[in-house]
Protein backbone atom coordinates (compact mmCIF):
# COMPACT_ATOMS: atom_id res chain seq x y z
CA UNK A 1 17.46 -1.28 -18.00
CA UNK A 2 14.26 -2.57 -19.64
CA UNK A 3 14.33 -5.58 -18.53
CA UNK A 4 13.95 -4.23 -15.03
CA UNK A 5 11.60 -1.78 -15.94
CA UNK A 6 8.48 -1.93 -14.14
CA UNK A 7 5.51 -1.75 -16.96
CA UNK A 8 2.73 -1.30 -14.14
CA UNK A 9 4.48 2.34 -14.04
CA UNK A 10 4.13 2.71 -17.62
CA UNK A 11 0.65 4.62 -17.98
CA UNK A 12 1.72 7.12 -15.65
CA UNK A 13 5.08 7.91 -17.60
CA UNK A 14 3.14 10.36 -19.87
CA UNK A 15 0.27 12.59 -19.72
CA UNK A 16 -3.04 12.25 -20.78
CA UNK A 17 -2.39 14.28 -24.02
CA UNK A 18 0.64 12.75 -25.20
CA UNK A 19 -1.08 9.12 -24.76
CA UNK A 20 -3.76 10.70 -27.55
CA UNK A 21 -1.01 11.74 -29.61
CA UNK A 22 0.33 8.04 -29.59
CA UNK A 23 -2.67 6.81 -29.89
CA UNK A 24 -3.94 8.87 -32.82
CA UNK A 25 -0.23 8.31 -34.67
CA UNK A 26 -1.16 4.56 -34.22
CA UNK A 27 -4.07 5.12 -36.00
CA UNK A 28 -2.92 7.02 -38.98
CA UNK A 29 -0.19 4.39 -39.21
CA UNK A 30 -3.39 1.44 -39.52
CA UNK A 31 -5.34 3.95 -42.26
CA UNK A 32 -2.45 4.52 -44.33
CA UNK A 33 -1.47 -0.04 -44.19
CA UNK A 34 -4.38 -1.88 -43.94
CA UNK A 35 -7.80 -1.39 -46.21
CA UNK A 36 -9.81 1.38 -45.81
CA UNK A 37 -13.01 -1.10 -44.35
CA UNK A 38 -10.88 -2.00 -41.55
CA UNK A 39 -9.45 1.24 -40.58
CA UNK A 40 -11.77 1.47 -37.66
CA UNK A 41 -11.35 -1.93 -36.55
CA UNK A 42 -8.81 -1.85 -33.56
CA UNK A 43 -10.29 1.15 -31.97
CA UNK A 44 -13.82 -0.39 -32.21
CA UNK A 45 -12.76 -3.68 -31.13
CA UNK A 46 -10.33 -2.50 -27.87
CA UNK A 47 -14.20 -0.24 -26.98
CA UNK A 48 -16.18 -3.02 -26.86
CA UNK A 49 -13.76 -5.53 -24.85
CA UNK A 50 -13.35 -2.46 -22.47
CA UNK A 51 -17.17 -1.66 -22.26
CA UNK A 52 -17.44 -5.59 -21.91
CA UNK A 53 -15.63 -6.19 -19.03
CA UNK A 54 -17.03 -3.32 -17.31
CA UNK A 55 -21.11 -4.01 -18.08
CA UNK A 56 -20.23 -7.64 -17.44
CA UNK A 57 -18.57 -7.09 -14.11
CA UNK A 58 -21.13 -4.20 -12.86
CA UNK A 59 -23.80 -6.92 -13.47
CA UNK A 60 -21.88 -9.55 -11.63
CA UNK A 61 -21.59 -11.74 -14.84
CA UNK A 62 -17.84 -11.32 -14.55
CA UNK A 63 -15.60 -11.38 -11.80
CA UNK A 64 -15.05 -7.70 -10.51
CA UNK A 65 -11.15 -7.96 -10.35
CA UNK A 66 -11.57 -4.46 -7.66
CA UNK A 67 -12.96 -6.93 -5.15
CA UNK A 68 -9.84 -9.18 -5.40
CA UNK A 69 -8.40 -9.45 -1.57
CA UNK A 70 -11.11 -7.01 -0.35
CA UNK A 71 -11.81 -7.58 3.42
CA UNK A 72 -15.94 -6.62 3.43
CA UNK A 73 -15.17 -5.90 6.92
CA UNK A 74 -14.45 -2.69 9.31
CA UNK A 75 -11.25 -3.54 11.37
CA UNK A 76 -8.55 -2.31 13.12
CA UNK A 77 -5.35 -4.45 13.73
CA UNK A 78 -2.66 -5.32 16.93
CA UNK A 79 0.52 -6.72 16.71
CA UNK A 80 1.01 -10.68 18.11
CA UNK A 81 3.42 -11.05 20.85
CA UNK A 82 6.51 -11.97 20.59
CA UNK A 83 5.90 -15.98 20.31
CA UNK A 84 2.92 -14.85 17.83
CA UNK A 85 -0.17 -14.88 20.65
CA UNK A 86 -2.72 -12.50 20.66
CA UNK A 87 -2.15 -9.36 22.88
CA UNK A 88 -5.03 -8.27 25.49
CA UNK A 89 -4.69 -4.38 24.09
CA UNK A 90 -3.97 -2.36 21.26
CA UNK A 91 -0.53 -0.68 20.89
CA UNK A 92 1.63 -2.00 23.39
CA UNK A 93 4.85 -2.56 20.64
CA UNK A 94 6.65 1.17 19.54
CA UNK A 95 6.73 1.45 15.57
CA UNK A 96 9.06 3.65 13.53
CA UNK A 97 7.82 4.73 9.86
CA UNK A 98 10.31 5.50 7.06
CA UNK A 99 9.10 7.14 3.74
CA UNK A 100 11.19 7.16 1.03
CA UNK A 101 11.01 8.60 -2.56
CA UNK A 102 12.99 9.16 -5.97
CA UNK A 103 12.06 11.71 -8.28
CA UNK A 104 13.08 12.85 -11.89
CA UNK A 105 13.01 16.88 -12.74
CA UNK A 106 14.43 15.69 -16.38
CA UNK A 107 11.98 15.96 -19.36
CA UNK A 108 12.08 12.25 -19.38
CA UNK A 109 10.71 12.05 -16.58
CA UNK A 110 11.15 8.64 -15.02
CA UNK A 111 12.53 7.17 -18.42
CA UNK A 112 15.75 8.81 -17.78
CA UNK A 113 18.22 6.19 -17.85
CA UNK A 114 19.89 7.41 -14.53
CA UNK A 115 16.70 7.36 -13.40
CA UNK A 116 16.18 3.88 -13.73
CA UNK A 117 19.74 2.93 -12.11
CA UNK A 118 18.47 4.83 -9.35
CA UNK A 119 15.09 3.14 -8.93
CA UNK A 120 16.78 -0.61 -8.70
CA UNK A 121 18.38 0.51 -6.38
CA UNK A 122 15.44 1.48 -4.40
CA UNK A 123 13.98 -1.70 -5.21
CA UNK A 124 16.85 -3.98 -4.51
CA UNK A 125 17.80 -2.65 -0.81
CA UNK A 126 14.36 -3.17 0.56
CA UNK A 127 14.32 -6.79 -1.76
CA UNK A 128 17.26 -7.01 1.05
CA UNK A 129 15.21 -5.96 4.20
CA UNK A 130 12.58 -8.66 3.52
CA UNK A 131 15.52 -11.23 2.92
CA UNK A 132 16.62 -10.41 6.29
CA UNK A 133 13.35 -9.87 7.61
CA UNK A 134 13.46 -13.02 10.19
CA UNK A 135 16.33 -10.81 12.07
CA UNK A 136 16.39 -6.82 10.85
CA UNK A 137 13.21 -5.61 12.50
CA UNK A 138 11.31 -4.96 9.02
CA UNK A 139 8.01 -5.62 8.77
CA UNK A 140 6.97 -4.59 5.50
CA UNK A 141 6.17 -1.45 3.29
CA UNK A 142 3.23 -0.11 0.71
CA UNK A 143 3.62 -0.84 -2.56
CA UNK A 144 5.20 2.09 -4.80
CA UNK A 145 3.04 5.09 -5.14
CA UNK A 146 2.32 7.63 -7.14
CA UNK A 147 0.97 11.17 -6.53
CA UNK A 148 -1.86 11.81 -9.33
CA UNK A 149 -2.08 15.34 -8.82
CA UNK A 150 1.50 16.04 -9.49
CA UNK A 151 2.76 18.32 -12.66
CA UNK A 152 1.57 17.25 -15.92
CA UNK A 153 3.06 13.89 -15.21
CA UNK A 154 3.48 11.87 -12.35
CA UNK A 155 7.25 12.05 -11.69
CA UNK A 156 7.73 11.33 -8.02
CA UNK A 157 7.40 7.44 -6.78
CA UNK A 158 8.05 6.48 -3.08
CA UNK A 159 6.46 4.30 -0.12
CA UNK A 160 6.16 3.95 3.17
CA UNK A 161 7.79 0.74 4.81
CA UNK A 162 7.50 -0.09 8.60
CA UNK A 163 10.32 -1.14 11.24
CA UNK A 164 9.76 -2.10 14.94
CA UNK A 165 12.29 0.47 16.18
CA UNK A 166 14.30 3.07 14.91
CA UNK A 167 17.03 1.76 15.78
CA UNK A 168 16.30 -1.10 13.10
CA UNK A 169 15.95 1.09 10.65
CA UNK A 170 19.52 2.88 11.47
CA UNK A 171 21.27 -0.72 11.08
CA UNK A 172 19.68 -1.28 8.03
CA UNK A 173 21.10 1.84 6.43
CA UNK A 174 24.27 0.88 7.40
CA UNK A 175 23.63 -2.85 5.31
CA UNK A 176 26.46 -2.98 2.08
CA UNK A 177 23.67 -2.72 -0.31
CA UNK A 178 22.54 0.51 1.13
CA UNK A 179 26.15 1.71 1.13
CA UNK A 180 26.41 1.08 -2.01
CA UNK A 181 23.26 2.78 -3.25
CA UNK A 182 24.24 6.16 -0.90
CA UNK A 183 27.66 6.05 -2.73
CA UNK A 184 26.04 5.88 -6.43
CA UNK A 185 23.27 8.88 -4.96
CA UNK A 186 26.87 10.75 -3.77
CA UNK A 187 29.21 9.68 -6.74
CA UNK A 188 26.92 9.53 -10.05
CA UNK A 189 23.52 10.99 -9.71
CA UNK A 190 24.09 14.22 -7.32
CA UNK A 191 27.82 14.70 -9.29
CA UNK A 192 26.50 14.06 -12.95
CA UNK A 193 22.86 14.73 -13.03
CA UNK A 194 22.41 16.91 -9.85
CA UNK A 195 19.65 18.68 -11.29
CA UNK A 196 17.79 15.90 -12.97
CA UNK A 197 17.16 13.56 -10.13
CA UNK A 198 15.77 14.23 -6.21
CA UNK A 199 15.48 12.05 -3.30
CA UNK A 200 13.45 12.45 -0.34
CA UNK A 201 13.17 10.45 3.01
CA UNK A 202 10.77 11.15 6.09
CA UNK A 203 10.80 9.56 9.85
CA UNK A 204 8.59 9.15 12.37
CA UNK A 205 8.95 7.31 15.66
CA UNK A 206 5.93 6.03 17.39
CA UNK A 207 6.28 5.41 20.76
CA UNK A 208 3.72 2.35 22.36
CA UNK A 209 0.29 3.75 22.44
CA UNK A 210 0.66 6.65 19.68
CA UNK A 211 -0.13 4.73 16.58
CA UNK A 212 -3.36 2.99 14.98
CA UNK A 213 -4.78 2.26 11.79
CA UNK A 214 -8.70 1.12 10.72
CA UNK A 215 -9.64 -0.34 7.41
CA UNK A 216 -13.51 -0.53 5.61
CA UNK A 217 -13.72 -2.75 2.61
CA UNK A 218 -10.59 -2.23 2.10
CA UNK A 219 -7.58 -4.49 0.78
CA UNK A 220 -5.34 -5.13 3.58
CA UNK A 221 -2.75 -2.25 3.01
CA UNK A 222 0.35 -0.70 4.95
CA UNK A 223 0.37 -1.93 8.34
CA UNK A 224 -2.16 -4.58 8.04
CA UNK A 225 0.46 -6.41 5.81
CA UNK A 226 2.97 -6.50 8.65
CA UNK A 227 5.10 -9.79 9.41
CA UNK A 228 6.54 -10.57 12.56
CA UNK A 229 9.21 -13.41 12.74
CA UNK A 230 8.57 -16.40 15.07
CA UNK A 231 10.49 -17.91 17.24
CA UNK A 232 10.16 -21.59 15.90
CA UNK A 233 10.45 -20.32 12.46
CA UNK A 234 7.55 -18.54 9.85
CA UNK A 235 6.05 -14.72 9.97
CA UNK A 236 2.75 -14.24 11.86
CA UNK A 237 0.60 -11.40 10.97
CA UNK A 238 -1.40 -9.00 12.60
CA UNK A 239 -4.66 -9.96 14.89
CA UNK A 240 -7.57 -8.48 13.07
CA UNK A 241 -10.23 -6.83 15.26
CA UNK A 242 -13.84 -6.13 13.98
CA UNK A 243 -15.70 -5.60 17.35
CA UNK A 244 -17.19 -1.86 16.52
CA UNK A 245 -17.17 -0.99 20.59
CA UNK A 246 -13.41 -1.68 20.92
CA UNK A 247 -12.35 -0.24 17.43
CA UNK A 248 -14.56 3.11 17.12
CA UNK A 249 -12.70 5.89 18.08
CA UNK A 250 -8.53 6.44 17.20
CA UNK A 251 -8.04 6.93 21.06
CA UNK A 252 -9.37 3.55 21.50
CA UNK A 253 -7.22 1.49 18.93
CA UNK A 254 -4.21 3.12 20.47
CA UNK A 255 -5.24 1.31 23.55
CA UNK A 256 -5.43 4.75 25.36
CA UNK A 257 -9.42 4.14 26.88
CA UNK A 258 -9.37 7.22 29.47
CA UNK A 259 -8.62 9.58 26.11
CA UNK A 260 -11.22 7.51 24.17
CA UNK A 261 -13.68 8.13 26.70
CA UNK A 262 -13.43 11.51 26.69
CA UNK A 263 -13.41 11.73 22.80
CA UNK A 264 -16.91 9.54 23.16
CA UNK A 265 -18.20 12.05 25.36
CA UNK A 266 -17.23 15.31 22.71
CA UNK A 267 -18.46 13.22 19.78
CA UNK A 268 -21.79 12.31 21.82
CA UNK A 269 -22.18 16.33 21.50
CA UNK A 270 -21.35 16.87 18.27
CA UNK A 271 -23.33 13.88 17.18
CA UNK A 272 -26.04 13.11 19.42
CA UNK A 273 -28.38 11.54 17.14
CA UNK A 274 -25.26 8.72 16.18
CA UNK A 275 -23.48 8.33 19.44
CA UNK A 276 -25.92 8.92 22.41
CA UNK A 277 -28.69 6.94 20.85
CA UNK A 278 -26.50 3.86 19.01
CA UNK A 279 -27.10 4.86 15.57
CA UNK A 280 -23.73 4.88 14.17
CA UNK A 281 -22.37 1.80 16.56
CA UNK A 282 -25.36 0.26 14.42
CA UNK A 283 -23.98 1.65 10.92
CA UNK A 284 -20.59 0.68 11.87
CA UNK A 285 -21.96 -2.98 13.37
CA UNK A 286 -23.74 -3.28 9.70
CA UNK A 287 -20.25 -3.86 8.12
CA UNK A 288 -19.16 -6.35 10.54
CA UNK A 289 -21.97 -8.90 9.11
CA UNK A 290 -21.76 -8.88 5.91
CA UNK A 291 -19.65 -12.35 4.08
CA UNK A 292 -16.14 -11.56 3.61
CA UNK A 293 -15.27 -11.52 0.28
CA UNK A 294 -12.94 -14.18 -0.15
CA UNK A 295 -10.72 -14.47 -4.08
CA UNK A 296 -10.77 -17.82 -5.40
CA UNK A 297 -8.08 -20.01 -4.15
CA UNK A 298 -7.44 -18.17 -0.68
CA UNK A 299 -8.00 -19.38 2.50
CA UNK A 300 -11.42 -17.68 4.16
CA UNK A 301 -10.78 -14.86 6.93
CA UNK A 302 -12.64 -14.99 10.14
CA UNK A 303 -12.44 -11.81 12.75
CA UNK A 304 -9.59 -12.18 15.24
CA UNK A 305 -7.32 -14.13 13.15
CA UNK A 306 -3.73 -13.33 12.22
CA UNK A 307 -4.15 -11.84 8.62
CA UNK A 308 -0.47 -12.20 7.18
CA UNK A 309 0.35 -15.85 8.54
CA UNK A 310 2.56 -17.89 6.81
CA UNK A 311 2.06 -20.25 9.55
CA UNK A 312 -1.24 -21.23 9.50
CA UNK A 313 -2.04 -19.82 13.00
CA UNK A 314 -5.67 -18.93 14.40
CA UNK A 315 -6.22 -16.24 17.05
C-alpha cells in the first residue's frame, strides 16, 4: 500500500546504477521540454543546495543535522529498579534479545506488493508491543536496518527489539495480532510466493551479569533507548554512567569486577604504555568533559540521569 510505504526506505530500493539511469531519463525528459538555456538548470541548482548545506554545516554556519541527539559523552548504561531508583551495580536484571527480519528474493525487491503486506505487518505487531508496553515486558527495539553490503540492492530489513525475559517475548507471540501475521506468513506468502519472500528470527537470552553495552558520541541507540514501566504510572529510562574507572572494560559494565580485574591486568600487558601508566583512562576521561551536545528544544543531559524518562526523574 503506498500510503503505508515507508519513503525513508526509498533510496535503498534500487542500486546505484539504476538511480543514474532515472536520473539521466529525467534529464533528457527537461532537454527535450524546456529551452535549451535552461537545460542544465535543475542539475546545477540541486549541486549547489547540496554543496551548500554541506560547506555551510562543516564551517558551523549551519546546523550539522548529524549532531542532532548526539550524547558528546562516553557511557555505559544500567537498568532502574523496579520503582525507577538507581541500582548500586551494573547488570543485575536478565535481558532476552529478539532479531527479526523480512526479506524479498523477487526482482522487485522490496516493492513487491506481497512484500509490503508483509512488512505492515512487521510494523504493526511491535506498534502493539509498545501499546502494551506498561504490562508485556518490552522495552524497545532499533529502528529498521538495512545491510549495505548486501547484493546489488539492499533487500533484507530487520531489527533488534529488547524484552526483560524470554518468557515475555513467548506471550507476546502468542498476542492476536501476531497470530494473525504467522497465519498470513503460513497461508499467503509461504503458499503463494514461497520463493519470493524470506523471514528470519534470532534469540538470545542473557542471564544477569552477561550483557553490556558502551556508547562514544553516539546517539542513544538499542538498549540505551530502553523504557521501563513505573509503578505510579510513566516509563523511566536507563541510568547513564560516564565515570571512565567504572565503565572501561566489558567485564566491568557487566558488573562482574573479579573478571574485570583480571582483564585490567592482561590489557596492562598488552598495553603498558595506556593502562599501567593512565594514558588511556586519560583519553577516555577527555570525552567525559567535553559540553553535551544538546538539539534545540530538548531538555540538557547531565551524567547519571535516567536518559529515556517520560517522567521527569533525576538519578
Amino acid at each position: 500500500m503506498l500510503w503505508s510505504y515507508n519513503f525513508n526506505l526509498l533510496k535503498d530500493e534500487f542500486d546505484i546504477k539504476t538511480w543514474l539511469a532515472i536520473g539521466a531519463s529525467i534529464q533528457v525528459a527537461v532537454s527535450l521540454l524546456a529551452p535549451a538555456k535552461y537545460v542544465l538548470v535543475p542539475a546545477a541548482l540541486s549541486v549547489f543546495i547540496l554543496v551548500s548545506g554541506w560547506v555551510l554545516a562543516y564551517l558551523n554556519l549551519a546546523p550539522n543535522k548529524y549532531m542532532d541527539g548526539v550524547e558528546l559523552s562516553r557511557f555505559s548504561l544500567m537498568f532502574p529498579e523496579e520503582d525507577g531508583s538507581r541500582p548500586e551495580n551494573f547488570g543485575k536484571q536478565p535481558l532476552a534479545v529478539f532479531i527479526v527480519g523480512i526479506r524479498s528474493n523477487h526482482p522487485l525487491g522490496r516493492l513487491h506488493p506481497m512484500y509490503q503486506k508483509l512488512n505492515d505487518y512487521y510494523d504493526k505487531i511491535y506498534e502493539d508491543a509498545a501499546k502494551y508496553q506498561s504490562t508485556n515486558g518490552y522495552l524497545g527495539r532499533t529502528p529498521d536496518l538495512i545491510p549495505a553490503n548486501e547484493y546489488a540492492n539492499s533487500n533484507t530489513l530487520f531489527s533488534i527489539s529488547y524484552w526483560k525475559s524470554v518468557e515475555d517475548l513467548e506471550r507476546f507471540g502468542q498476542t492476536p495480532l501476531h497470530i494473525k501475521s504467522l497465519k498470513f506468513l503460513a497461508f499467503e506468502v509461504n503458499k503463494k510466493h514461497s520463493n519470493d519472500l524470506g523471514v528470519f528470527h534470532e534469540i538470545m537470552i542473557c542471564p544477569p551479569t552477561h550483557w553490556e553495552g558502551v556508547y562514544s558520541n553516539m546517539k542513544p541507540w538499542g538498549l540505551a533507548l530502553s523504557k521501563f514501566p513505573l509503578p505510579k504510572g510513566g516509563f523511566q529510562g536507563p541510568y547513564l554512567e560516564r565515570d571512565p574507572k567504572k565503565i572501561n572494560g566489558m567485564w566491568g559494565r557487566m558488573g562482574r569486577k573479579i573478571q574485570q580485574a583480571e582483564a585490567d591486568k592482561v590489557m596492562a600487558q598488552l598495553i603498558p604504555e595506556g593502562v599501567a601508566t593512565g594514558v588511556l583512562d586519560d583519553v577516555l576521561k577527555s570525552a567525559v568533559v567535553r559540553v553535551p551536545h544538546t538539539p534545540q528544544g530538548s531538555p540538557p543531559r547531565h551524567g547519571g540521569s535516567a536518559l529515556a524518562s517520560e517522567t521527569g526523574m533525576e538519578g
